[in-house]
PDB file of N, CA and C in Angstrom:
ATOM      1  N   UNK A   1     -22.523 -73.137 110.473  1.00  0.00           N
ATOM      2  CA  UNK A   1     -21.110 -73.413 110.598  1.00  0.00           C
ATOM      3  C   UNK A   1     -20.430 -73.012 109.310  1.00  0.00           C
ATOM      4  N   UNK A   2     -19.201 -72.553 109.057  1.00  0.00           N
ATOM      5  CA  UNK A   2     -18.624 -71.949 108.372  1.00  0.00           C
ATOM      6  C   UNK A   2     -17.285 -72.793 108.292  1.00  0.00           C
ATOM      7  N   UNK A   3     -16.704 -73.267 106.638  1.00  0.00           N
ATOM      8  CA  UNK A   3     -15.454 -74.091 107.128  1.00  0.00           C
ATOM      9  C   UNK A   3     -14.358 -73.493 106.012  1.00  0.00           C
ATOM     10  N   UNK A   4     -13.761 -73.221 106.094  1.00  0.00           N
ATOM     11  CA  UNK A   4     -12.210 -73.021 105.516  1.00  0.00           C
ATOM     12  C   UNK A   4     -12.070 -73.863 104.723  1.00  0.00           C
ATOM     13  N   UNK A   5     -11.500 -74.192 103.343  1.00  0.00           N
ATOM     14  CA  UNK A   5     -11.190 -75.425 103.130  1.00  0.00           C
ATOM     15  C   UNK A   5      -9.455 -75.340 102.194  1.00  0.00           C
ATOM     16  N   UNK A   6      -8.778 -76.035 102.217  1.00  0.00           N
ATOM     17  CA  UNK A   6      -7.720 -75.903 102.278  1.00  0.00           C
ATOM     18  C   UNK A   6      -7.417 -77.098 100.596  1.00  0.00           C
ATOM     19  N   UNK A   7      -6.791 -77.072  99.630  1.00  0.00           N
ATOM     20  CA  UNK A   7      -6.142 -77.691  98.877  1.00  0.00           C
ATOM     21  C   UNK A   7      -7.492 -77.843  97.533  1.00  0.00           C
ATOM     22  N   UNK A   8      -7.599 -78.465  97.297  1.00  0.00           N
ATOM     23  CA  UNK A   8      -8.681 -79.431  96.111  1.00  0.00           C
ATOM     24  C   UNK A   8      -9.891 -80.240  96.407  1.00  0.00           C
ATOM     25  N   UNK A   9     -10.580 -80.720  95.880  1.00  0.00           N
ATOM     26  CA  UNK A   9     -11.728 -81.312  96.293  1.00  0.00           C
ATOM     27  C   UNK A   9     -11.521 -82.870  97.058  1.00  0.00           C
ATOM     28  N   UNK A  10     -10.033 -83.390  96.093  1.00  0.00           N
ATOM     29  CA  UNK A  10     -10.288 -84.539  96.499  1.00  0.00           C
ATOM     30  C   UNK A  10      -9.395 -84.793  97.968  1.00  0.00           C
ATOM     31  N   UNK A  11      -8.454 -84.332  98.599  1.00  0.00           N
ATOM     32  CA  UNK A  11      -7.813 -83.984  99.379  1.00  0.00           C
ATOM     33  C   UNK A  11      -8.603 -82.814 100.417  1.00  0.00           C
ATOM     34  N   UNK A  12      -9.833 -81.971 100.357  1.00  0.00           N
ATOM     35  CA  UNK A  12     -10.382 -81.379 101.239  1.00  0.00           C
ATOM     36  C   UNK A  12     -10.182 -81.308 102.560  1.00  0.00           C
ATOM     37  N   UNK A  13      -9.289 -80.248 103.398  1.00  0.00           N
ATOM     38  CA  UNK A  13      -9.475 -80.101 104.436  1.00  0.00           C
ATOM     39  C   UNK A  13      -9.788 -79.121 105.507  1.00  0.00           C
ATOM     40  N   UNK A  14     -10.491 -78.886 106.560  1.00  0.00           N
ATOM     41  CA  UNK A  14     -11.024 -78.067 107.131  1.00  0.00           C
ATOM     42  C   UNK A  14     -10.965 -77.682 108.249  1.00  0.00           C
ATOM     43  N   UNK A  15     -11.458 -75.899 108.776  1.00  0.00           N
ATOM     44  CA  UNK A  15     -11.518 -75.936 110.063  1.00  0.00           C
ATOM     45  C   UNK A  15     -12.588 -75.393 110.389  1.00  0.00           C
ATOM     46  N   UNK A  16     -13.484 -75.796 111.237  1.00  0.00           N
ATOM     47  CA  UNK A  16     -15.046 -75.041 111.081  1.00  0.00           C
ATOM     48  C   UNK A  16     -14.877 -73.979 111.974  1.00  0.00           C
ATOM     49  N   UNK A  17     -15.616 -72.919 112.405  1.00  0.00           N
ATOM     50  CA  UNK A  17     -15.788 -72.163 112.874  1.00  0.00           C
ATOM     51  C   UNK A  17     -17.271 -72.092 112.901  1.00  0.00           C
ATOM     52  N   UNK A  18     -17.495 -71.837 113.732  1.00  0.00           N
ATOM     53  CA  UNK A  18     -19.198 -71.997 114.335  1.00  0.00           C
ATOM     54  C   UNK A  18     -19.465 -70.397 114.412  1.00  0.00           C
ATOM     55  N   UNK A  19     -20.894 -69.946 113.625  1.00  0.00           N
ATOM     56  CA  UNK A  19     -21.045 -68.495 114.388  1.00  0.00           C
ATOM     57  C   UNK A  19     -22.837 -68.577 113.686  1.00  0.00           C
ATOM     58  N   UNK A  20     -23.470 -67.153 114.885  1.00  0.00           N
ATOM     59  CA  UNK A  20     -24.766 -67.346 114.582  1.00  0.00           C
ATOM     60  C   UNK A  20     -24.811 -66.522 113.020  1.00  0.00           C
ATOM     61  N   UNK A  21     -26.117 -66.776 112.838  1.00  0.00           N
ATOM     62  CA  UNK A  21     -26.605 -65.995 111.360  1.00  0.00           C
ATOM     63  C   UNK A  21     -28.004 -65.500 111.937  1.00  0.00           C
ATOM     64  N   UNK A  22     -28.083 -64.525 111.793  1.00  0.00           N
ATOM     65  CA  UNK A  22     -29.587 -63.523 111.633  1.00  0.00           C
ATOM     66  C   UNK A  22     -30.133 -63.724 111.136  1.00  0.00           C
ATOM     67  N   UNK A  23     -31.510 -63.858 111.080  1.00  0.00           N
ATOM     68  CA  UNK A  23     -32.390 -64.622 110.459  1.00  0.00           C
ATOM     69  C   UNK A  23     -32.799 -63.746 108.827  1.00  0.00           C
ATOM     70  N   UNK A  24     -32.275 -62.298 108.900  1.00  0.00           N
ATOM     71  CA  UNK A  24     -32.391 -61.446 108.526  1.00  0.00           C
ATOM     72  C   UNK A  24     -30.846 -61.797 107.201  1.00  0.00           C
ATOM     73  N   UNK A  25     -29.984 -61.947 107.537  1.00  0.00           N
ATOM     74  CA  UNK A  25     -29.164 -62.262 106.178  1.00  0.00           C
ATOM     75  C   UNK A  25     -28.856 -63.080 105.568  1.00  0.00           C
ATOM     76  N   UNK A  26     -29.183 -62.565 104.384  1.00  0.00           N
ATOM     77  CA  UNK A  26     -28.671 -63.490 102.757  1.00  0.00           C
ATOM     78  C   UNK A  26     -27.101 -64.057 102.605  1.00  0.00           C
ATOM     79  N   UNK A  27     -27.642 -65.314 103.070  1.00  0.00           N
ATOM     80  CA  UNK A  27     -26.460 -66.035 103.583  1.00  0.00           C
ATOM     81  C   UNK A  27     -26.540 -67.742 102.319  1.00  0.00           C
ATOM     82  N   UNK A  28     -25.784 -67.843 101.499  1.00  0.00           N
ATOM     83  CA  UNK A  28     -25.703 -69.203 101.156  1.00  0.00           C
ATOM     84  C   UNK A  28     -24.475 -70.270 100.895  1.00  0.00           C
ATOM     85  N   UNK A  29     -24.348 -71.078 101.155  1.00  0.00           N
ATOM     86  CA  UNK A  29     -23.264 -71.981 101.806  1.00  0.00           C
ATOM     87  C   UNK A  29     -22.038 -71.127 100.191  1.00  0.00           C
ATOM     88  N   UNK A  30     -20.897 -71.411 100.381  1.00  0.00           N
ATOM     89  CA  UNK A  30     -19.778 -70.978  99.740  1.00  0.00           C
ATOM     90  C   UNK A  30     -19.786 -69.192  99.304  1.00  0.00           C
ATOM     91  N   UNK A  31     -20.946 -68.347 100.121  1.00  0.00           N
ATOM     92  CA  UNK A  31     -20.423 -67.055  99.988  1.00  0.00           C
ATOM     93  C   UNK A  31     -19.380 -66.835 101.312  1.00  0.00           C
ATOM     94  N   UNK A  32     -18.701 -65.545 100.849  1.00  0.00           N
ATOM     95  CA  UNK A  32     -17.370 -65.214 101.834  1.00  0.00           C
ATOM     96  C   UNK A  32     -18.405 -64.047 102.613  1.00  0.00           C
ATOM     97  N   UNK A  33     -18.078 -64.147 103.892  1.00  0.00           N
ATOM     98  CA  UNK A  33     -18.525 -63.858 104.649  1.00  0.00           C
ATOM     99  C   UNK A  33     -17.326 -62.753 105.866  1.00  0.00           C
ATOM    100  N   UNK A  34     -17.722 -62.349 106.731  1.00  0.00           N
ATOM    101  CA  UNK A  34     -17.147 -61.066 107.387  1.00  0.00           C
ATOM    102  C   UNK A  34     -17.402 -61.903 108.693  1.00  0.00           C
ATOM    103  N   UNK A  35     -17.069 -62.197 109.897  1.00  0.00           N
ATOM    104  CA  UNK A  35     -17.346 -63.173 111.300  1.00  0.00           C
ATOM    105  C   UNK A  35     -16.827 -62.305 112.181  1.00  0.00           C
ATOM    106  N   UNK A  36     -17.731 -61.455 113.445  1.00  0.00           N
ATOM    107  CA  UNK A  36     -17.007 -61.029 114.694  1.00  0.00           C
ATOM    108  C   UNK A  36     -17.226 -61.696 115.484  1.00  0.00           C
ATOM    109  N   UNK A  37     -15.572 -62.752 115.906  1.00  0.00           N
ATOM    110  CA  UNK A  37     -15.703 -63.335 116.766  1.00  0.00           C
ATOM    111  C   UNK A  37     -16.181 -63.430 118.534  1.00  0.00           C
ATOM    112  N   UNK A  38     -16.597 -64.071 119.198  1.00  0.00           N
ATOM    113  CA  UNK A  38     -17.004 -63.345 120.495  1.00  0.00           C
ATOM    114  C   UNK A  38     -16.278 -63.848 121.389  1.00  0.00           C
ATOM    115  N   UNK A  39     -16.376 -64.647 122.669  1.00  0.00           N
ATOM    116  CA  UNK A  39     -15.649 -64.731 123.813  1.00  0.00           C
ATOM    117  C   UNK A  39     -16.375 -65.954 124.498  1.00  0.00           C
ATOM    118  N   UNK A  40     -15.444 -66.424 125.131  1.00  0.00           N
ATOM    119  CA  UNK A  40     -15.836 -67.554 126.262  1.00  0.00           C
ATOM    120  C   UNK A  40     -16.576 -67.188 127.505  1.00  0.00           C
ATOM    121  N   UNK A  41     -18.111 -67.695 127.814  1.00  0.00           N
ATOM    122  CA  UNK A  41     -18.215 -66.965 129.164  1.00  0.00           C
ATOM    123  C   UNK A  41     -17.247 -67.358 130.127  1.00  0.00           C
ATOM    124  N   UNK A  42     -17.351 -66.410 130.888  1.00  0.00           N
ATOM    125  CA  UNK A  42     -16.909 -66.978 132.487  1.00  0.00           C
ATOM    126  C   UNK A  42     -17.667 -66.780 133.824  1.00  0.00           C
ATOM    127  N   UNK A  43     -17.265 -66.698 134.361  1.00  0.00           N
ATOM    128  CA  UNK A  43     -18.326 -66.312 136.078  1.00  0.00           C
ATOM    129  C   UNK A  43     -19.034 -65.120 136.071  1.00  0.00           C
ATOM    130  N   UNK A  44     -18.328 -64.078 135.231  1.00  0.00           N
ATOM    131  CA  UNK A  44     -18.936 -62.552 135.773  1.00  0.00           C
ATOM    132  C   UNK A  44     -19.334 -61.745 134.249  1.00  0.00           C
ATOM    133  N   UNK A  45     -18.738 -62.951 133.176  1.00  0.00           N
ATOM    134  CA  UNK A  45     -19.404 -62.218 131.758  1.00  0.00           C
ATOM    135  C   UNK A  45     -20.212 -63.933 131.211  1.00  0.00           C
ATOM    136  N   UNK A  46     -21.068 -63.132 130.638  1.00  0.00           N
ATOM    137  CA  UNK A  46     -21.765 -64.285 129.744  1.00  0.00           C
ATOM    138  C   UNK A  46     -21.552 -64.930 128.247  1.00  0.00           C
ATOM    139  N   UNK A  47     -20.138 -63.876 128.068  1.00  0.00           N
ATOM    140  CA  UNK A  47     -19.629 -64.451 127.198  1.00  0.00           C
ATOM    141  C   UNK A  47     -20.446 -63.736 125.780  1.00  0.00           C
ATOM    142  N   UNK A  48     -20.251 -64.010 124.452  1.00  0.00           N
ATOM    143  CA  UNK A  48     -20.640 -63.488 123.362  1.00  0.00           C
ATOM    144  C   UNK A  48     -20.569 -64.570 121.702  1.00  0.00           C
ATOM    145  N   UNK A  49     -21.831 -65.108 121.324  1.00  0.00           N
ATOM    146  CA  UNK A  49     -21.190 -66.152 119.982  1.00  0.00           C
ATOM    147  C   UNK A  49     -20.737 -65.278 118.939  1.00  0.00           C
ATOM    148  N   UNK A  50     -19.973 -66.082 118.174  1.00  0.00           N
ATOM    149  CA  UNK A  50     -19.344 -65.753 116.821  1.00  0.00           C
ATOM    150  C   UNK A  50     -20.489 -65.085 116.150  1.00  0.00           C
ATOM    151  N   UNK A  51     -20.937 -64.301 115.534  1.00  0.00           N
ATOM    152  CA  UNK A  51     -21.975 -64.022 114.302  1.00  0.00           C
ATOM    153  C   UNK A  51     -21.375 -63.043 113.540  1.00  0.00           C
ATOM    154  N   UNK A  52     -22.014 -63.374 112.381  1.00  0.00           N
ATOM    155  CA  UNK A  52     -21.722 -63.124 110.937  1.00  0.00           C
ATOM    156  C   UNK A  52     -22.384 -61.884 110.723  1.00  0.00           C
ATOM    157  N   UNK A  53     -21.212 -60.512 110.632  1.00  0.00           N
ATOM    158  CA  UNK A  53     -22.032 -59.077 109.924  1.00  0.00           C
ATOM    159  C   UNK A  53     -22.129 -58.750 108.943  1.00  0.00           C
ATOM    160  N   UNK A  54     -21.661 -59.240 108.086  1.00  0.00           N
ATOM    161  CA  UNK A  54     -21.858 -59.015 106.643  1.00  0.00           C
ATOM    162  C   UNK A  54     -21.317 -60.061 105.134  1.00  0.00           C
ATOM    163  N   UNK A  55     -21.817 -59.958 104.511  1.00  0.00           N
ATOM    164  CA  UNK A  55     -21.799 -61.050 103.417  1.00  0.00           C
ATOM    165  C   UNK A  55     -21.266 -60.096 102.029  1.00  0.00           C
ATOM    166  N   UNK A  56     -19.589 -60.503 101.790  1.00  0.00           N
ATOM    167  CA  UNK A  56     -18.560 -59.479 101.331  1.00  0.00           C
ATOM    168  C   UNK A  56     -18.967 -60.398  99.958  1.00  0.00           C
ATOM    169  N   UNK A  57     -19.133 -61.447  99.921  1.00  0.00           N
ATOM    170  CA  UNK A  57     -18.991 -61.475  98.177  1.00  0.00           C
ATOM    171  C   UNK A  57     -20.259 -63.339  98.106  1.00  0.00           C
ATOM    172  N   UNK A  58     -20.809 -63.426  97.178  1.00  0.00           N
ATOM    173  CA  UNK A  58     -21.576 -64.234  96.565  1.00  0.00           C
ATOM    174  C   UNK A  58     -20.744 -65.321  95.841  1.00  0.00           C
ATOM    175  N   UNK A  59     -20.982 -66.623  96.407  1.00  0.00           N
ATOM    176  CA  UNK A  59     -20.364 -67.702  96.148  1.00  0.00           C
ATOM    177  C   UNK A  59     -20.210 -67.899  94.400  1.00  0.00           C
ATOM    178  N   UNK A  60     -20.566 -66.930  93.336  1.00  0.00           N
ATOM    179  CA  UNK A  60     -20.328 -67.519  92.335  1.00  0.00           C
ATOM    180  C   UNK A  60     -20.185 -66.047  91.651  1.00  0.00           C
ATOM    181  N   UNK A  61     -19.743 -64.879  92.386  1.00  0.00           N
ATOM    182  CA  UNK A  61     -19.938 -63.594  91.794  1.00  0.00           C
ATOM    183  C   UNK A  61     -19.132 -63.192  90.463  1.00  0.00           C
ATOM    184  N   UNK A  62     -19.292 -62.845  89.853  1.00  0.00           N
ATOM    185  CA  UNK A  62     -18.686 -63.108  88.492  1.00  0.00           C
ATOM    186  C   UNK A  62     -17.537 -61.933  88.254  1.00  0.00           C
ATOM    187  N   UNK A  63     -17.413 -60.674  88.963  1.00  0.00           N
ATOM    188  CA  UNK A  63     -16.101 -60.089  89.563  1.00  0.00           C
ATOM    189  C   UNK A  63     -15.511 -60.699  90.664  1.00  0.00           C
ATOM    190  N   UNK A  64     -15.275 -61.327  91.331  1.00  0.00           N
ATOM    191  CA  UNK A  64     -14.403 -61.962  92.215  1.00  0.00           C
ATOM    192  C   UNK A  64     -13.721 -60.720  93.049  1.00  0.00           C
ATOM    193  N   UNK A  65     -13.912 -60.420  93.801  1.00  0.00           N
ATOM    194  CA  UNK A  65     -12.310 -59.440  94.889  1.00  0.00           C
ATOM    195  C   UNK A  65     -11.711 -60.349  95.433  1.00  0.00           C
ATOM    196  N   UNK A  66     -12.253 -61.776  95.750  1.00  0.00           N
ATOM    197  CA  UNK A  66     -10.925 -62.428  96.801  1.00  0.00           C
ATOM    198  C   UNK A  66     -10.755 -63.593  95.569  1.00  0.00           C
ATOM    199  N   UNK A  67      -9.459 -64.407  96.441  1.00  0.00           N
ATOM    200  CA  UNK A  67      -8.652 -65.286  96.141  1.00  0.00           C
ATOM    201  C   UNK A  67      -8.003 -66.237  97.202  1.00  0.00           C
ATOM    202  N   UNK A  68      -7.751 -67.264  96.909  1.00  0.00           N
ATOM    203  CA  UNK A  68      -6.829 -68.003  97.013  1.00  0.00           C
ATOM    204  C   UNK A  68      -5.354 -67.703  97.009  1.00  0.00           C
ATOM    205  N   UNK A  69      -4.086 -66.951  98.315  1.00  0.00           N
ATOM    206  CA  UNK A  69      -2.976 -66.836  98.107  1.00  0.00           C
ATOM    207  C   UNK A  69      -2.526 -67.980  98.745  1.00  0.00           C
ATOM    208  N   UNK A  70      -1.734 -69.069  97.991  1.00  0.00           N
ATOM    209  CA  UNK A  70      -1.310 -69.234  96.865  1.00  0.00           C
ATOM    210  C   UNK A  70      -2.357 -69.623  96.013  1.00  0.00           C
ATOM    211  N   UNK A  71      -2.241 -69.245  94.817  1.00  0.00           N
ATOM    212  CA  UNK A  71      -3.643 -69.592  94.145  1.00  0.00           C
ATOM    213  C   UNK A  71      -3.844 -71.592  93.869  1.00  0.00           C
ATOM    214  N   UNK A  72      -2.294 -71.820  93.506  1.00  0.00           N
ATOM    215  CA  UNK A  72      -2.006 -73.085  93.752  1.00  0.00           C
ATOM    216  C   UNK A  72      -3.129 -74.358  94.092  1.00  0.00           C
ATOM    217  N   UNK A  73      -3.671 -74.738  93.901  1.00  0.00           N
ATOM    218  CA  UNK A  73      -5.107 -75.294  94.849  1.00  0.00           C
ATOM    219  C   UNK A  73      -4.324 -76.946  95.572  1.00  0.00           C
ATOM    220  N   UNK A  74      -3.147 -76.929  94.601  1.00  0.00           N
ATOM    221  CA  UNK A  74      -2.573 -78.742  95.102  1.00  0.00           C
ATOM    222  C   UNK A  74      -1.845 -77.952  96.668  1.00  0.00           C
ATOM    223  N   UNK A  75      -1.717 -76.894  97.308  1.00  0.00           N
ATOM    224  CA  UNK A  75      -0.584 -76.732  98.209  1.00  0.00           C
ATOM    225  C   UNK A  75      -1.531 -75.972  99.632  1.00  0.00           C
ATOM    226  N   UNK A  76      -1.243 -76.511 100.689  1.00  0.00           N
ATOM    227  CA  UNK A  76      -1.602 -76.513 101.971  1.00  0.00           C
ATOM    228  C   UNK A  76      -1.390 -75.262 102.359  1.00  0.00           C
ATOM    229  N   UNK A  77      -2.382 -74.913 103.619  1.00  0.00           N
ATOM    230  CA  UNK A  77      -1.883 -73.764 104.312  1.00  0.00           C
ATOM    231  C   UNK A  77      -2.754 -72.582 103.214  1.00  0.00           C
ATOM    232  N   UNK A  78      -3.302 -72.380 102.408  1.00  0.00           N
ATOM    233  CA  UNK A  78      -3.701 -71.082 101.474  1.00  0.00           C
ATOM    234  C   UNK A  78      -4.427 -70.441 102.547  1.00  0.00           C
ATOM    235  N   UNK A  79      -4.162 -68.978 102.031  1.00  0.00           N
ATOM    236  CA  UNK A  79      -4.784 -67.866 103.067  1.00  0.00           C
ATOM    237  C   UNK A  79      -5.866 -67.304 101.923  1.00  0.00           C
ATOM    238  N   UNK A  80      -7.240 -66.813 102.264  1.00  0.00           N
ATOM    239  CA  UNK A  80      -8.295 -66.617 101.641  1.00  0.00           C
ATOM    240  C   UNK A  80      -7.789 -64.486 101.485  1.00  0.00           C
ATOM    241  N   UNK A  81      -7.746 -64.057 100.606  1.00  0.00           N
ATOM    242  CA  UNK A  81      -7.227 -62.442 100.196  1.00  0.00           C
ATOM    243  C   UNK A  81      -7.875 -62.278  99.637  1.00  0.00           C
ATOM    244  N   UNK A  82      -8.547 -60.377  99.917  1.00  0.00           N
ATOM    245  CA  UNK A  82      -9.790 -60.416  99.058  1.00  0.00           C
ATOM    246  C   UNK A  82      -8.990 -58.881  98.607  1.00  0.00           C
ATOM    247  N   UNK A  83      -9.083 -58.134  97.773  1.00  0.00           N
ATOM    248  CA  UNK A  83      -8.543 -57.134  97.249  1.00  0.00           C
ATOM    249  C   UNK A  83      -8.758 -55.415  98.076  1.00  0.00           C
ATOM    250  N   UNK A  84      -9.819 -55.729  99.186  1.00  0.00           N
ATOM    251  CA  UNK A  84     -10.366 -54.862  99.766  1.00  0.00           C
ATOM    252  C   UNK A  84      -9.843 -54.527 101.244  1.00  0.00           C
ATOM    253  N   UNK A  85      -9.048 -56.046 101.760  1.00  0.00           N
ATOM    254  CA  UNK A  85      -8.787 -56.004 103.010  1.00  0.00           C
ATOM    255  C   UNK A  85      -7.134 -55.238 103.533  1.00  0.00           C
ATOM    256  N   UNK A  86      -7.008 -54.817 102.990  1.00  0.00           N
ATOM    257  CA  UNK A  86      -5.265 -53.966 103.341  1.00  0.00           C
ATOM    258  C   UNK A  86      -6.271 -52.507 103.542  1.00  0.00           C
ATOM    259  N   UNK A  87      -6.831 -51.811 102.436  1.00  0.00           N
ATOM    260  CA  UNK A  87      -7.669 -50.783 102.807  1.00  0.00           C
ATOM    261  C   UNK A  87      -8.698 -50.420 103.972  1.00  0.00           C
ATOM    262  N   UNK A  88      -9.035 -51.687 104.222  1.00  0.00           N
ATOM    263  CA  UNK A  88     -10.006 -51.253 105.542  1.00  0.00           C
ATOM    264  C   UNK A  88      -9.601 -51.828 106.457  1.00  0.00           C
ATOM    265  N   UNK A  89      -8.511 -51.855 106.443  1.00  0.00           N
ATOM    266  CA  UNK A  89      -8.114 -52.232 107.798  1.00  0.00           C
ATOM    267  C   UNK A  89      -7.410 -53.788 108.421  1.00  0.00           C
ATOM    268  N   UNK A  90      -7.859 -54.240 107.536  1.00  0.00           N
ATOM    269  CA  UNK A  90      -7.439 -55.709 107.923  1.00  0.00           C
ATOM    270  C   UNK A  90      -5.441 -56.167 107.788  1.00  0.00           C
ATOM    271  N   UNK A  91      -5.265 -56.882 108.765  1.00  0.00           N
ATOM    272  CA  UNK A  91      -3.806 -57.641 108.814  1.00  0.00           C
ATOM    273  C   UNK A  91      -4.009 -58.385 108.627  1.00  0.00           C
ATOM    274  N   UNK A  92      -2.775 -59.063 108.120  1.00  0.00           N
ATOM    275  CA  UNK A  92      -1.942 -60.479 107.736  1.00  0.00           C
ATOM    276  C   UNK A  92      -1.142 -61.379 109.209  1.00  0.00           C
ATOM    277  N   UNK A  93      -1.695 -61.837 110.025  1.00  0.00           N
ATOM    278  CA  UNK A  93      -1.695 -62.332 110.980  1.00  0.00           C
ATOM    279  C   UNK A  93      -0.463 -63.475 110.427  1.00  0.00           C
ATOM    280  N   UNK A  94       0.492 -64.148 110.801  1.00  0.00           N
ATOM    281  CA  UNK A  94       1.617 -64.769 110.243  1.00  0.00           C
ATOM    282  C   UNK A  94       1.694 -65.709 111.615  1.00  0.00           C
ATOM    283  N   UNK A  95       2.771 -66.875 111.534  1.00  0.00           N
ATOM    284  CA  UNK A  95       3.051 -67.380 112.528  1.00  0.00           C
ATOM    285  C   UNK A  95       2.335 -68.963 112.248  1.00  0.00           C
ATOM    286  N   UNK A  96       2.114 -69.927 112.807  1.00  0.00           N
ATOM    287  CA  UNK A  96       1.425 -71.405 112.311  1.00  0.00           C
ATOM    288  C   UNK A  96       0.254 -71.159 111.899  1.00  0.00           C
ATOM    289  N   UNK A  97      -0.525 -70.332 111.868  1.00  0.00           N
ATOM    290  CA  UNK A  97      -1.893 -70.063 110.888  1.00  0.00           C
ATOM    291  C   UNK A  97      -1.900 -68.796 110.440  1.00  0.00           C
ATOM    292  N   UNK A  98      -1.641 -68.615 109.259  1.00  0.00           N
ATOM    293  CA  UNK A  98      -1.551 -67.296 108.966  1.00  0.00           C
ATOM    294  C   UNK A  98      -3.230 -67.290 108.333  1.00  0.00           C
ATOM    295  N   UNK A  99      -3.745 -65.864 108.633  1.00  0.00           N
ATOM    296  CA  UNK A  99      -5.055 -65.255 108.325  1.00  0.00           C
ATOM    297  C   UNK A  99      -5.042 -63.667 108.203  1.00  0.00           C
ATOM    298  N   UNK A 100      -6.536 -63.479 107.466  1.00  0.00           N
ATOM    299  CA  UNK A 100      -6.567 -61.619 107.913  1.00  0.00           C
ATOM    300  C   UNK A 100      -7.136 -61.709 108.909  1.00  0.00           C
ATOM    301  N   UNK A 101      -6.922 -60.691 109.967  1.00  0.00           N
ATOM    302  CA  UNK A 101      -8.049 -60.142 110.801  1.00  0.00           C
ATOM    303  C   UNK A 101      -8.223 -58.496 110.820  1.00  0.00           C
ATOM    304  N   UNK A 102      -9.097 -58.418 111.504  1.00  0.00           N
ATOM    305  CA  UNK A 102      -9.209 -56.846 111.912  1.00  0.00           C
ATOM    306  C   UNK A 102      -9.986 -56.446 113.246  1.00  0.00           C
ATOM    307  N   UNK A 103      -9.281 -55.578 113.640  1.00  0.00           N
ATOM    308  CA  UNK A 103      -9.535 -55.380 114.889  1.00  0.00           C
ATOM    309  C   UNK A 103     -11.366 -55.254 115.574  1.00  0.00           C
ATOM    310  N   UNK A 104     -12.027 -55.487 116.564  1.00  0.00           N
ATOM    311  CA  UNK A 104     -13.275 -55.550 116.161  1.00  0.00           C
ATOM    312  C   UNK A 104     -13.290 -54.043 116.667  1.00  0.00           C
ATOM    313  N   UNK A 105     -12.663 -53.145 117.229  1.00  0.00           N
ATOM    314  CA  UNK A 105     -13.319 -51.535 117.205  1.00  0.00           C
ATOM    315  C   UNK A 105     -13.509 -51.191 115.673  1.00  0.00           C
ATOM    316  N   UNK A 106     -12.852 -51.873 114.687  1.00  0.00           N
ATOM    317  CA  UNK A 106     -12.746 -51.109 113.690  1.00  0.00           C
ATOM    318  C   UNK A 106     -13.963 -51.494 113.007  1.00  0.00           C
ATOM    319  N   UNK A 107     -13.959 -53.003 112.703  1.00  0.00           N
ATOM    320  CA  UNK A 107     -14.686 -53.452 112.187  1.00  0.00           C
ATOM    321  C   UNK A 107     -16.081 -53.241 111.773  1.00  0.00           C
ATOM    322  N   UNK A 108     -17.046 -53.057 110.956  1.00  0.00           N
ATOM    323  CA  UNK A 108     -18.345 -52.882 110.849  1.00  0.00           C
ATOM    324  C   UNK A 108     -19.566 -53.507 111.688  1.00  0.00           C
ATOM    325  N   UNK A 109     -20.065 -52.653 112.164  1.00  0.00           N
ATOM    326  CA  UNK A 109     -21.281 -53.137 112.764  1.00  0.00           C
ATOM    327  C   UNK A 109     -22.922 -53.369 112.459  1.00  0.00           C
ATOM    328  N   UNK A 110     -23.478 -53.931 112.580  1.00  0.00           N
ATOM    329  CA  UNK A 110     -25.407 -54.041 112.053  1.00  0.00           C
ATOM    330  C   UNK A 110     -26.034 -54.825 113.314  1.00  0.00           C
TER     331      UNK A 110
END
């Protein structure tokens, strides 16, 4: 499970997102991670889980590409920006949850 967390430690709040991990990647809790989301089954598809394709940066990497916009940590709502995502593709999704996404044709595959 994978959670967002929003403000400071002592105020912590979250939204999880559930997705599989391959047994195969170097995955450890607070690295930023890449998630293609999948789909709900229904009657005639079986549907598809969330899993994780790639692992964009190391929870303590000592160049940093992403951030915190607003960097602010006391103020709600922060969107996670990593310096890489306007170039490959990714939007600024706006509206009551603003996020990046990117389209999954575009997106990287493994």
């Amino acid at each position: 499970m994978g959670r967002v967390y929003c403000c400071h430690p002592s105020t912590d709040e979250g939204t999880a997102v559930w997705f599989y991990v391959p047994p195969d990647m170097p995955l450890q809790p607070g690295d930023i991670v890449v998630v293609r989301m999948g789909r709900e089954a229904t009657k005639k598809d079986p549907g598809q889980v969330n899993t994780i394709v790639e692992v964009r940066q190391k929870k303590d990497a000592p160049n940093s590409r992403c951030s915190w916009d607003p960097p602010d940590d006391k103020l709600w709502r922060r969107v996670l920006y990593c310096d890489w995502m306007p170039a490959e593709g990714w939007t600024l999704k706006t509206g009551g949850y603003k996020t990046w996404l990117k389209r999954a044709s575009d997106a990287k595959v493994q």
